[in-house]
PDB file of N, CA and C in Angstrom:
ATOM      1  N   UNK A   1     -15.798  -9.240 -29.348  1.00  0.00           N
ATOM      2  CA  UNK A   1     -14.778  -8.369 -28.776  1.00  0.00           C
ATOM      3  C   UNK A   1     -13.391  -8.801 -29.240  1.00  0.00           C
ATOM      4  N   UNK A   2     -13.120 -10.326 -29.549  1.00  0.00           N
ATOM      5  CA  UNK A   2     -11.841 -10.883 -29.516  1.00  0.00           C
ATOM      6  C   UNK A   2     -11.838 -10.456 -31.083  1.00  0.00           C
ATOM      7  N   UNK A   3     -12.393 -10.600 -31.779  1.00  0.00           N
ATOM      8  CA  UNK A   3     -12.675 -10.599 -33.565  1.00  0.00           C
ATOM      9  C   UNK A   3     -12.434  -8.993 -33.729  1.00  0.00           C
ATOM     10  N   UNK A   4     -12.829  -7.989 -32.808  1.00  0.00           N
ATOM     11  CA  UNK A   4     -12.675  -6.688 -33.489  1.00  0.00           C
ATOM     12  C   UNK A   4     -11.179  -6.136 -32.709  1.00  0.00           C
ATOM     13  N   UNK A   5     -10.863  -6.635 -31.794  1.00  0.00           N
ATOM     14  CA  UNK A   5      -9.364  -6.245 -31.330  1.00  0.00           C
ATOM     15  C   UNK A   5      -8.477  -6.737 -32.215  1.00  0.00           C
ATOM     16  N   UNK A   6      -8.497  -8.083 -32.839  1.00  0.00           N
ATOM     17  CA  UNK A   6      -7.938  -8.719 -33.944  1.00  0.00           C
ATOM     18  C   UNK A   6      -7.455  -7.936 -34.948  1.00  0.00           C
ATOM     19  N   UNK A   7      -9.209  -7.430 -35.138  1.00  0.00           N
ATOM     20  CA  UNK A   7      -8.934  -6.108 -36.884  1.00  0.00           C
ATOM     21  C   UNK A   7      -8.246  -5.186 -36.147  1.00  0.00           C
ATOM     22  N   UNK A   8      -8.531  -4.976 -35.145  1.00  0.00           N
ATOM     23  CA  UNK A   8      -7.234  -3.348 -35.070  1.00  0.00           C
ATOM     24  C   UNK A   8      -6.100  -3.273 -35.023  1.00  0.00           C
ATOM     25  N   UNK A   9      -5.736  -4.547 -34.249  1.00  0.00           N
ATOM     26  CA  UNK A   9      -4.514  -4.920 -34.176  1.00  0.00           C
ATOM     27  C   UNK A   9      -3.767  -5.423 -35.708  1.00  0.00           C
ATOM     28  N   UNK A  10      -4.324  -6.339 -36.581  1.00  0.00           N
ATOM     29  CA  UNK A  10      -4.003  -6.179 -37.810  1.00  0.00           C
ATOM     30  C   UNK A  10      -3.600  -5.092 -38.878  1.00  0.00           C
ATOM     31  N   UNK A  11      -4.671  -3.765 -38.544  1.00  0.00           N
ATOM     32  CA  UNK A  11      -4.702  -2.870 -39.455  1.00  0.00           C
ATOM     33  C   UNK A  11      -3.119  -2.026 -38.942  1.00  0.00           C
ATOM     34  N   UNK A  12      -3.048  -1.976 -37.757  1.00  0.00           N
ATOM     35  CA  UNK A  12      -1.773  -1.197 -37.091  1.00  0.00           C
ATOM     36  C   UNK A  12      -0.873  -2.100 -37.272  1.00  0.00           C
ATOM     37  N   UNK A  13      -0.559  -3.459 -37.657  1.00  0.00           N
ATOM     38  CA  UNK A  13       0.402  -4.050 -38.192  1.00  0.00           C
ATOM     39  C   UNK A  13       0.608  -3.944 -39.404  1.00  0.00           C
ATOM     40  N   UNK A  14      -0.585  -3.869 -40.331  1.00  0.00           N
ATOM     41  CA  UNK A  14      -0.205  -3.809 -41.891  1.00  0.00           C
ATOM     42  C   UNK A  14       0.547  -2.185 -41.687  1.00  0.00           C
ATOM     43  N   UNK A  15      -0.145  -1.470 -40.957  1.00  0.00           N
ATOM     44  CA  UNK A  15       0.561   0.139 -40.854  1.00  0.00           C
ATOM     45  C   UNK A  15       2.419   0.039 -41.159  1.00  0.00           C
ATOM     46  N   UNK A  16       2.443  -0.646 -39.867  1.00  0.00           N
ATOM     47  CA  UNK A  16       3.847  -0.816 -39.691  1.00  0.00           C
ATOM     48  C   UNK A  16       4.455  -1.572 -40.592  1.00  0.00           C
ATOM     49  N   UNK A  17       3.784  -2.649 -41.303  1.00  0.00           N
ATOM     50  CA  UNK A  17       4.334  -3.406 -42.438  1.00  0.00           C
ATOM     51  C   UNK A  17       4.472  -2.106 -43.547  1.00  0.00           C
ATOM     52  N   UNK A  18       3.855  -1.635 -44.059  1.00  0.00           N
ATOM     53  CA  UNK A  18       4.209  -0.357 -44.913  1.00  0.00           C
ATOM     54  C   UNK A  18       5.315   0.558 -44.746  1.00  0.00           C
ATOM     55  N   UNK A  19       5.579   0.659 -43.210  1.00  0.00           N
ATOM     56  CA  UNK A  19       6.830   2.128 -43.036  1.00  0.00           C
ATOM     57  C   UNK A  19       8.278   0.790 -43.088  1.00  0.00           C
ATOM     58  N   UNK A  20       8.079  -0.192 -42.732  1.00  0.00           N
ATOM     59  CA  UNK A  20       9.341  -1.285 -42.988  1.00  0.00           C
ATOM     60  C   UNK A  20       9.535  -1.571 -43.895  1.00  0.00           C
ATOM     61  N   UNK A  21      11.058  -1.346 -43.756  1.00  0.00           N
ATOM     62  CA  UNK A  21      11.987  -1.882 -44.941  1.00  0.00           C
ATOM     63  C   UNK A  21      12.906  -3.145 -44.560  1.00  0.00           C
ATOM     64  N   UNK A  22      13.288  -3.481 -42.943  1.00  0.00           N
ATOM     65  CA  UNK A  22      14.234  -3.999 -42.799  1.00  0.00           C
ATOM     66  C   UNK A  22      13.217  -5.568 -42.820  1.00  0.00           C
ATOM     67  N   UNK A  23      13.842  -6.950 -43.363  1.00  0.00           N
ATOM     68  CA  UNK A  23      12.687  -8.061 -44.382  1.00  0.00           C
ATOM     69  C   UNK A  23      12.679  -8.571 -43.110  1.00  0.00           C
ATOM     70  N   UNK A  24      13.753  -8.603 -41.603  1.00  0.00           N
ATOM     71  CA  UNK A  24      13.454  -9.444 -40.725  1.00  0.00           C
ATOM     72  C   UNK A  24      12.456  -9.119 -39.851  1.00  0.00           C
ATOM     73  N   UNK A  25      12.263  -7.756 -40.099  1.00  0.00           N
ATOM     74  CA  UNK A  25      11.547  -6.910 -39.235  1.00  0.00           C
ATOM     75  C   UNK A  25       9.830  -7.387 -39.382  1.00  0.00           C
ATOM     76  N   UNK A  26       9.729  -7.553 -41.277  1.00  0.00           N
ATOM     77  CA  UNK A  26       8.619  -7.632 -42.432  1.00  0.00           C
ATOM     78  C   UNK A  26       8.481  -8.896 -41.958  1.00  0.00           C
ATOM     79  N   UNK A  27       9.153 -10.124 -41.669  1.00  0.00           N
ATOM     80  CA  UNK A  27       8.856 -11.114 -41.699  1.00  0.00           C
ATOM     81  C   UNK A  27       8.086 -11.210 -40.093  1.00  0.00           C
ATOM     82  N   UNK A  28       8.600 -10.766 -39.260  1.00  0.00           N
ATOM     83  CA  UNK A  28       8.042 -10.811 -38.226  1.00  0.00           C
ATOM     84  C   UNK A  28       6.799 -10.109 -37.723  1.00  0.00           C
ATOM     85  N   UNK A  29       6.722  -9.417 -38.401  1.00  0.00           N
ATOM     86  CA  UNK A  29       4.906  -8.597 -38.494  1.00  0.00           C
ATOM     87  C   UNK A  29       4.134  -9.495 -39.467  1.00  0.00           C
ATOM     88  N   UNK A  30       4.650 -10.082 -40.413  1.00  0.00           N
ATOM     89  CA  UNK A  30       4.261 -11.146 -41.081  1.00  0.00           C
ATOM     90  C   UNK A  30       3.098 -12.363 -39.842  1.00  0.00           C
ATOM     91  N   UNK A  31       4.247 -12.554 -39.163  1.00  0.00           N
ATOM     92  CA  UNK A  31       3.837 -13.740 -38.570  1.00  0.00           C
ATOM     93  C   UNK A  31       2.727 -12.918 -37.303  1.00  0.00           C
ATOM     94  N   UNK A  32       3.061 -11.809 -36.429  1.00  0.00           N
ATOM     95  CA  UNK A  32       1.857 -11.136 -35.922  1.00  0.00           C
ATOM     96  C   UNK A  32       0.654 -11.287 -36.573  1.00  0.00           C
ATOM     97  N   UNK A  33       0.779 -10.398 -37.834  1.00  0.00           N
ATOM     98  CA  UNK A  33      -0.738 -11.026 -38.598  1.00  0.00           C
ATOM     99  C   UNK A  33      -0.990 -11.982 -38.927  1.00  0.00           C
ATOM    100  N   UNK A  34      -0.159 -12.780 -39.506  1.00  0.00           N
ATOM    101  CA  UNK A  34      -1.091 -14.558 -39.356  1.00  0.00           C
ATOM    102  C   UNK A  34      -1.823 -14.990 -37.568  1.00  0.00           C
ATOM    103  N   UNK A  35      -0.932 -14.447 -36.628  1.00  0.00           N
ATOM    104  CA  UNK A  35      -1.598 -14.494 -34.937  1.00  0.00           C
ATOM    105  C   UNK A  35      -2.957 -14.348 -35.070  1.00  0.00           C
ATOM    106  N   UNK A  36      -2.988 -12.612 -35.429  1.00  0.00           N
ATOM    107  CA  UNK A  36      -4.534 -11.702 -35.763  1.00  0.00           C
ATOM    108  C   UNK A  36      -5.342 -12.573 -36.187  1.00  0.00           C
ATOM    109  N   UNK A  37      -4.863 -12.870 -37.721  1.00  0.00           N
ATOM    110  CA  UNK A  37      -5.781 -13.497 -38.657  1.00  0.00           C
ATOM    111  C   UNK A  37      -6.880 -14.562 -37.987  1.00  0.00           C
ATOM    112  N   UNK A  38      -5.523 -15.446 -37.242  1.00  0.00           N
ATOM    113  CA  UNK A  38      -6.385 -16.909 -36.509  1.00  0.00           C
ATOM    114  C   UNK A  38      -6.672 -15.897 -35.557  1.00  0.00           C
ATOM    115  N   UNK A  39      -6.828 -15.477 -34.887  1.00  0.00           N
ATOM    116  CA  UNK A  39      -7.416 -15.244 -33.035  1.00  0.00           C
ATOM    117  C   UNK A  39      -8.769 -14.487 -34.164  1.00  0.00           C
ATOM    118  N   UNK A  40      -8.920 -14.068 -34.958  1.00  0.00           N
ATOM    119  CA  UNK A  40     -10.247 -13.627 -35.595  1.00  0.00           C
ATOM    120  C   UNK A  40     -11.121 -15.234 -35.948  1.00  0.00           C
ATOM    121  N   UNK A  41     -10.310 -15.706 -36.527  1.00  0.00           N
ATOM    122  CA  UNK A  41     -11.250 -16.648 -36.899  1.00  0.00           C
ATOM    123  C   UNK A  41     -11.418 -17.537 -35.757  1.00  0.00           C
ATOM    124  N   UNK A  42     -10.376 -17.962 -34.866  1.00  0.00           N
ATOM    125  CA  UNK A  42     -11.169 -18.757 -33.465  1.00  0.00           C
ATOM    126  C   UNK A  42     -12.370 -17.920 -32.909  1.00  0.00           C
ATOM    127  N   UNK A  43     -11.748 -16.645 -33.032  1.00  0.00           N
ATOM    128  CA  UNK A  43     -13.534 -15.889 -32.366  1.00  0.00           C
ATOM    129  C   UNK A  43     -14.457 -16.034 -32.637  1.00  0.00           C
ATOM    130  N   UNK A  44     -14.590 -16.099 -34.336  1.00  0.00           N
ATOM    131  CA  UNK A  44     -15.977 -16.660 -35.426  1.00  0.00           C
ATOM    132  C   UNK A  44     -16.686 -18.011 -34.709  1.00  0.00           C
ATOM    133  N   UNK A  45     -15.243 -18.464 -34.686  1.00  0.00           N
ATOM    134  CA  UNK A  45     -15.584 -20.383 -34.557  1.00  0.00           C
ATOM    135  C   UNK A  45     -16.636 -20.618 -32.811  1.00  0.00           C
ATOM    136  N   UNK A  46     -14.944 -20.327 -32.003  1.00  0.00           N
ATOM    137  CA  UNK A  46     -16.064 -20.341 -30.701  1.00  0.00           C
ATOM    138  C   UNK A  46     -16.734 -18.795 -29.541  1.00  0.00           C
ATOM    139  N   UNK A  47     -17.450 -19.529 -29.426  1.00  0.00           N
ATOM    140  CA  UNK A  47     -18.220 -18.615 -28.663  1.00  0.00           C
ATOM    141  C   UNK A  47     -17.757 -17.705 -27.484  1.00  0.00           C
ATOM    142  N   UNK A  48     -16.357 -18.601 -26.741  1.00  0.00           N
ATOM    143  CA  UNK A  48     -16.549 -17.799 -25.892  1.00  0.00           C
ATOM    144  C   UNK A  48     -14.902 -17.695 -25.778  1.00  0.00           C
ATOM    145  N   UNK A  49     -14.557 -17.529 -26.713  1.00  0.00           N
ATOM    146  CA  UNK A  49     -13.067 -17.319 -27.048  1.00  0.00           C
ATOM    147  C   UNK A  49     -12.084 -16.586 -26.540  1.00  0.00           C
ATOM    148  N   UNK A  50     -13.155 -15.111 -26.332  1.00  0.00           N
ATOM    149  CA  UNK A  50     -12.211 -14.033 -25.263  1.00  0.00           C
ATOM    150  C   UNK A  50     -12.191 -14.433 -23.741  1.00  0.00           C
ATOM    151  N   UNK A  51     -12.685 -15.257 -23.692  1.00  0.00           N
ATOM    152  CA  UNK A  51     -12.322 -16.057 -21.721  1.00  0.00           C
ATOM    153  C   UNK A  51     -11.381 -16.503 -21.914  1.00  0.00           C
ATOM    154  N   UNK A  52     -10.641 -16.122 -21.061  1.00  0.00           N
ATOM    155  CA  UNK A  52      -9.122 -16.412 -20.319  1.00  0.00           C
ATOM    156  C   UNK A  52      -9.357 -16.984 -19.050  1.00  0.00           C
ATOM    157  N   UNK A  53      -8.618 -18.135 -19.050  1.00  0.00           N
ATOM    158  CA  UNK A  53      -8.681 -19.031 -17.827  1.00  0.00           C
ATOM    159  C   UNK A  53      -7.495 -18.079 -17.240  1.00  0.00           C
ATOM    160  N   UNK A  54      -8.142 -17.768 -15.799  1.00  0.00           N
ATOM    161  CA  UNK A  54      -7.331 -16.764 -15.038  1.00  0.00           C
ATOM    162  C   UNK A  54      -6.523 -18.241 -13.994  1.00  0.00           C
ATOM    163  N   UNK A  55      -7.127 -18.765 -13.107  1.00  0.00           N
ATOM    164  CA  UNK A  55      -6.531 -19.911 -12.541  1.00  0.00           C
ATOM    165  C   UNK A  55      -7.508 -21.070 -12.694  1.00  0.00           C
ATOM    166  N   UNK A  56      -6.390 -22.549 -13.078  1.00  0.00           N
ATOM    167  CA  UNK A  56      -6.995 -24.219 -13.750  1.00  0.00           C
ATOM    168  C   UNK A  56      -7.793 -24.282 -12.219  1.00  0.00           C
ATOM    169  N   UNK A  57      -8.608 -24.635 -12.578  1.00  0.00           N
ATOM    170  CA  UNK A  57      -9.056 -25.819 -11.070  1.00  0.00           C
ATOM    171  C   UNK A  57      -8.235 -26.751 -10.699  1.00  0.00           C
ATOM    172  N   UNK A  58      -8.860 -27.085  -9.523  1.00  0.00           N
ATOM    173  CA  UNK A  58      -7.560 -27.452  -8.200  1.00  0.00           C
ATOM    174  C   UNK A  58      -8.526 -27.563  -7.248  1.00  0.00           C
ATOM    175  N   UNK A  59      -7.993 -29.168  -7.073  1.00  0.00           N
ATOM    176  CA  UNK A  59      -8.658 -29.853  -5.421  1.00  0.00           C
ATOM    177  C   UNK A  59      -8.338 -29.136  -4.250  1.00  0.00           C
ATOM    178  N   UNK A  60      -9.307 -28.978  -3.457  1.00  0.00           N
ATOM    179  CA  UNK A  60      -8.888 -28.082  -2.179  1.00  0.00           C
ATOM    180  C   UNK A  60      -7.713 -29.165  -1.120  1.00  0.00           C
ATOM    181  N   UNK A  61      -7.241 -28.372  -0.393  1.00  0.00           N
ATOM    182  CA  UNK A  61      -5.858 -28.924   0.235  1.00  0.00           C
ATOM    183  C   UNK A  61      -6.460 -29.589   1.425  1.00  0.00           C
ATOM    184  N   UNK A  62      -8.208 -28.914   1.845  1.00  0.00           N
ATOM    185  CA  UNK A  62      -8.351 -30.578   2.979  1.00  0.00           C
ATOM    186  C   UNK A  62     -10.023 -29.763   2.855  1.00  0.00           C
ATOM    187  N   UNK A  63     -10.462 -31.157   3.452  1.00  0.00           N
ATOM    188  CA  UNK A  63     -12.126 -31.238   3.296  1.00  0.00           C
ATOM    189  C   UNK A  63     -12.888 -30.539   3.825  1.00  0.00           C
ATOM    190  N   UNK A  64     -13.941 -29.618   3.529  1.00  0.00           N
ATOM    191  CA  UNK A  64     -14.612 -28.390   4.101  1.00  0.00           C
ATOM    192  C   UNK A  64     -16.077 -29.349   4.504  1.00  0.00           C
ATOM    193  N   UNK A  65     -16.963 -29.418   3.131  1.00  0.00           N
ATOM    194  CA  UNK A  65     -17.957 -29.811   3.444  1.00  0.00           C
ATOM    195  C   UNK A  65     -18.378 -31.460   2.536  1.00  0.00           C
ATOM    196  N   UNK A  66     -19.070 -32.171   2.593  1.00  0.00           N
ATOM    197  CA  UNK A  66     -19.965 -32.077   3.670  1.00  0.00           C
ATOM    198  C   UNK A  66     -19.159 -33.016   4.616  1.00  0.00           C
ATOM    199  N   UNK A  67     -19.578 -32.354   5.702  1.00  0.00           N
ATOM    200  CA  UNK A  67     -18.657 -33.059   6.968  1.00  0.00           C
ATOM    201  C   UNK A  67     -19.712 -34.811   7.428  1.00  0.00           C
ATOM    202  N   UNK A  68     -19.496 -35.733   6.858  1.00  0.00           N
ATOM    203  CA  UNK A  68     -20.007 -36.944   7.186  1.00  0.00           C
ATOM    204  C   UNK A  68     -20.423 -37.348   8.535  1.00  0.00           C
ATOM    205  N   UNK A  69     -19.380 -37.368   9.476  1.00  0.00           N
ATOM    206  CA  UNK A  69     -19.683 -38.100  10.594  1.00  0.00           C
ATOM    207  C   UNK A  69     -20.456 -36.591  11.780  1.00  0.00           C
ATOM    208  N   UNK A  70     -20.506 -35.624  11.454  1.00  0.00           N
ATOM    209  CA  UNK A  70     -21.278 -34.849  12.038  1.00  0.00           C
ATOM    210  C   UNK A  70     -22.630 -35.184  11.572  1.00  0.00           C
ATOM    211  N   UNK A  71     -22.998 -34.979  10.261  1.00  0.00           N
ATOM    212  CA  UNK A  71     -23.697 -35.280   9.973  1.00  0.00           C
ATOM    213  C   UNK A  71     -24.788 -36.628   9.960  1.00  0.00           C
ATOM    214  N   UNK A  72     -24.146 -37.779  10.390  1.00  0.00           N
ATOM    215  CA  UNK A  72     -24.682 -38.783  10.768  1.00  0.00           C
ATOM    216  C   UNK A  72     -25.034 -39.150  11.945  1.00  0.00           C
ATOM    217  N   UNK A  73     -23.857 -37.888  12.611  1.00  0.00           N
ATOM    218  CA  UNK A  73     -24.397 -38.306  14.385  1.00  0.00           C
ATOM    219  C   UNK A  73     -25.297 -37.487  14.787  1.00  0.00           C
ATOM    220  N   UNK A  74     -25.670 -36.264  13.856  1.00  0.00           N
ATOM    221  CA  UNK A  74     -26.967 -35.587  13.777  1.00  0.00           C
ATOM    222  C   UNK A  74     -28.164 -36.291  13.528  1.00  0.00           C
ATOM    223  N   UNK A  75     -27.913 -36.896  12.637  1.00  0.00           N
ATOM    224  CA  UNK A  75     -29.182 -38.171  12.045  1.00  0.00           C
ATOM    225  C   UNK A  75     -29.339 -39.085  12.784  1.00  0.00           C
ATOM    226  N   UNK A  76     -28.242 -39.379  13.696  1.00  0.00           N
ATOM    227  CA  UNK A  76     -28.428 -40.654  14.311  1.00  0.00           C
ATOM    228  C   UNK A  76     -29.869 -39.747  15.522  1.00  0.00           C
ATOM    229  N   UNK A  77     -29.464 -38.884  16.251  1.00  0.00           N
ATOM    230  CA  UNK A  77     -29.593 -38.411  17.771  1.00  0.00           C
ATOM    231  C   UNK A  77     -31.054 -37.718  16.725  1.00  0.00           C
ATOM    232  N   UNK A  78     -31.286 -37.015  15.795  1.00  0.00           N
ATOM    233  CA  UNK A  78     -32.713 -36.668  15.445  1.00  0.00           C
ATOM    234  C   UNK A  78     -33.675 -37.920  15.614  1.00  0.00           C
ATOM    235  N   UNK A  79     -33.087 -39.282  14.713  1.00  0.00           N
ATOM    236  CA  UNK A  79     -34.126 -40.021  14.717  1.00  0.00           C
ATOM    237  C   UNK A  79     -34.208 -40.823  15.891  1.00  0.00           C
ATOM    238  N   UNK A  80     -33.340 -41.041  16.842  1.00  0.00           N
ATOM    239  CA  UNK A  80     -33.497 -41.283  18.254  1.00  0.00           C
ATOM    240  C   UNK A  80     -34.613 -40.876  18.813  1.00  0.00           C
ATOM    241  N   UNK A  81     -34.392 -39.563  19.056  1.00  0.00           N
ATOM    242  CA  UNK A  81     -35.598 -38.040  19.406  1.00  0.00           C
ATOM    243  C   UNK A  81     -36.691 -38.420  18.740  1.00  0.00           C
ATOM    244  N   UNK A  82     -36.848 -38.768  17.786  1.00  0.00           N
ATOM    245  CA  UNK A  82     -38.285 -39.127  16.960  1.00  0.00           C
ATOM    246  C   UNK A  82     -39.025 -40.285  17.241  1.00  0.00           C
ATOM    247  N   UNK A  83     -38.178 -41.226  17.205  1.00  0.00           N
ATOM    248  CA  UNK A  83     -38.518 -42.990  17.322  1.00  0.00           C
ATOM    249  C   UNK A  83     -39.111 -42.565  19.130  1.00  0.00           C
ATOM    250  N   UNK A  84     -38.238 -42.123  20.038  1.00  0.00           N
ATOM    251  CA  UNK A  84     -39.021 -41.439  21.517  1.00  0.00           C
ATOM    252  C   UNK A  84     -40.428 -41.126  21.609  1.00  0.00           C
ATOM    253  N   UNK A  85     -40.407 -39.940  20.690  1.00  0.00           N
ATOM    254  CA  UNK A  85     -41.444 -39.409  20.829  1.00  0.00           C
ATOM    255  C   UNK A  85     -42.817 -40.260  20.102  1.00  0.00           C
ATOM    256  N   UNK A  86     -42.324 -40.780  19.276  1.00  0.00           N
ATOM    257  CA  UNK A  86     -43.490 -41.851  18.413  1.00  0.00           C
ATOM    258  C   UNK A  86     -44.087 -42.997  19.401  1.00  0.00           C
ATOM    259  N   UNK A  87     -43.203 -43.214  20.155  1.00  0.00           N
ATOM    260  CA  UNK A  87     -43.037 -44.772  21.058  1.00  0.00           C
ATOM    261  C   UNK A  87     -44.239 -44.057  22.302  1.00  0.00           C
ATOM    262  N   UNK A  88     -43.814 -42.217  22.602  1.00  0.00           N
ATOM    263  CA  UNK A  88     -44.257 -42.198  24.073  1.00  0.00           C
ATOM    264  C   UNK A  88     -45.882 -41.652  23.310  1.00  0.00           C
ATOM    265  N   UNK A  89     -46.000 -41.539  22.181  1.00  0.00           N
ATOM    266  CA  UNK A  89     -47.189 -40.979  21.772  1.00  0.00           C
ATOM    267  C   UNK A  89     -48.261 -42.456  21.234  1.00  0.00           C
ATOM    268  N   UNK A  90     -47.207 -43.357  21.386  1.00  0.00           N
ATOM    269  CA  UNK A  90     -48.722 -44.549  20.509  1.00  0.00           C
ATOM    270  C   UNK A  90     -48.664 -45.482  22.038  1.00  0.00           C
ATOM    271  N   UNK A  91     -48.231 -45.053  22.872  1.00  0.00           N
ATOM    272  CA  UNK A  91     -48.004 -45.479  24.433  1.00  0.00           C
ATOM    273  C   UNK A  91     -49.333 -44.265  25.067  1.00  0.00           C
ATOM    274  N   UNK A  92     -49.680 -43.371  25.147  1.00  0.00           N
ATOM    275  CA  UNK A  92     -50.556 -42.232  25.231  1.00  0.00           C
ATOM    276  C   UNK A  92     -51.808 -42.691  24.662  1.00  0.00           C
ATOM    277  N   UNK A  93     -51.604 -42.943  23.145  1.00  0.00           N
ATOM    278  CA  UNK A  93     -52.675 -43.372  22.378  1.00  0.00           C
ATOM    279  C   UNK A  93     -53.531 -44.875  22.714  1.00  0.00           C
ATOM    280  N   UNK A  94     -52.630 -45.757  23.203  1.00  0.00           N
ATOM    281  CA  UNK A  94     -53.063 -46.749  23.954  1.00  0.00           C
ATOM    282  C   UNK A  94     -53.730 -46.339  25.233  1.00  0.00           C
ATOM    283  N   UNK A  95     -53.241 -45.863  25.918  1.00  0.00           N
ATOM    284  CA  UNK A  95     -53.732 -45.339  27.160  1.00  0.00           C
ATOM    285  C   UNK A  95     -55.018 -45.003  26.840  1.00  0.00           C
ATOM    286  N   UNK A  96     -55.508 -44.179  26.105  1.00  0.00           N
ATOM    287  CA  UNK A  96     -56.552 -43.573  25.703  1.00  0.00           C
ATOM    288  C   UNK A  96     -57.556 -44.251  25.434  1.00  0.00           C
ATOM    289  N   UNK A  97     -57.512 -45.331  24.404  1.00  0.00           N
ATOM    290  CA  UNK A  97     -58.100 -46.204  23.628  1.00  0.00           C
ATOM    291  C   UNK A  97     -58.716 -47.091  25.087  1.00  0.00           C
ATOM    292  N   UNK A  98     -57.601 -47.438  25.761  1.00  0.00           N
ATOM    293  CA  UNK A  98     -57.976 -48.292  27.275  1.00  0.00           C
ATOM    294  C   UNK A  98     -58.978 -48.123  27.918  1.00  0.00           C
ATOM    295  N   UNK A  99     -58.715 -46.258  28.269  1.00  0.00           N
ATOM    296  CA  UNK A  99     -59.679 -45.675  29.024  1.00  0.00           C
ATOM    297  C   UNK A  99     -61.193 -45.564  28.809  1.00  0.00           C
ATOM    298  N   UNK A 100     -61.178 -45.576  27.477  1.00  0.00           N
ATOM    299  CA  UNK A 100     -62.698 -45.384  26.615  1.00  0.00           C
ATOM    300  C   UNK A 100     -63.171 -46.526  26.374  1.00  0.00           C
ATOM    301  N   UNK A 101     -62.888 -47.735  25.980  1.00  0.00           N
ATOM    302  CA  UNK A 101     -62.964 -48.844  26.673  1.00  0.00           C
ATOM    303  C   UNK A 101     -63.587 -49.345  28.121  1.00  0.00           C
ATOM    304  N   UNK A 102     -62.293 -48.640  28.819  1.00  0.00           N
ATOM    305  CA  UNK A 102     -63.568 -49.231  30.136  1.00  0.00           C
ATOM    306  C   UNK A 102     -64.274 -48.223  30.360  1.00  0.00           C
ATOM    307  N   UNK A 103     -64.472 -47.200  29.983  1.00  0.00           N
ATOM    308  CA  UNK A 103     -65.450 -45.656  30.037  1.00  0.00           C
ATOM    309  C   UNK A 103     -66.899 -46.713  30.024  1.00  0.00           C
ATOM    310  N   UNK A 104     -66.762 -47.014  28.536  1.00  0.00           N
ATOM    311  CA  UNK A 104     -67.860 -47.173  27.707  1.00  0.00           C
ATOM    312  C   UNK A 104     -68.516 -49.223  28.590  1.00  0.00           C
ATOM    313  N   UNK A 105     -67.256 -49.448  29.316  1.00  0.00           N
ATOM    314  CA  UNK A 105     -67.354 -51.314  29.365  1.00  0.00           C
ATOM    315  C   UNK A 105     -67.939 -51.975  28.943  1.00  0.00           C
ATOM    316  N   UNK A 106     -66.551 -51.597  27.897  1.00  0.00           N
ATOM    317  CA  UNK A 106     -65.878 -52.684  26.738  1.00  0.00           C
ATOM    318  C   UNK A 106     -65.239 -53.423  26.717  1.00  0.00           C
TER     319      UNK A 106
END
């Protein structure tokens, strides 16, 4: 896209280089088409040449994610909740084991 706007834009400069007579005028369409010339051949070269950086990147002005200490006091209070439930379930599982035991007196 950048390579064929180049040629058009060139060909409508050589245009205008033809109806000029005044040399400062000539010299300065001169230098337009040397512009053309290169913005054709950077197009050849890279790939993605017609991207225009619309706005640079830029650090945000304060911290969104990930929010740390929420997040850890989430982790903390899940594995709390877990280590509980593990403790009241091999506490159950004992119980059990007990019972069948003296079921069986063992």
């Amino acid at each position: 896209e950048a390579k064929r706007v180049a040629l058009t834009n060139r060909k409508y400069l050589e245009q205008q280089l033809d109806q000029t007579a005044d040399p400062f005028i000539k010299q300065k369409i001169y230098n337009l088409i040397a512009q053309q010339i290169e913005t054709s051949m950077m197009a050849e070269v890279k790939e993605n040449f017609a991207f225009k950086v619309i706005d640079p990147p830029k650090a945000p002005d304060r911290k969104l994610k990930p929010k740390r200490a929420q997040m850890a006091l989430i982790s903390l209070l899940a594995s709390l909740l877990i280590g509980i439930a593990i403790a009241f379930f091999l506490a159950y599982w004992e119980k059990l084991k007990d019972q069948d035991r003296s079921a069986y007196g063992g």
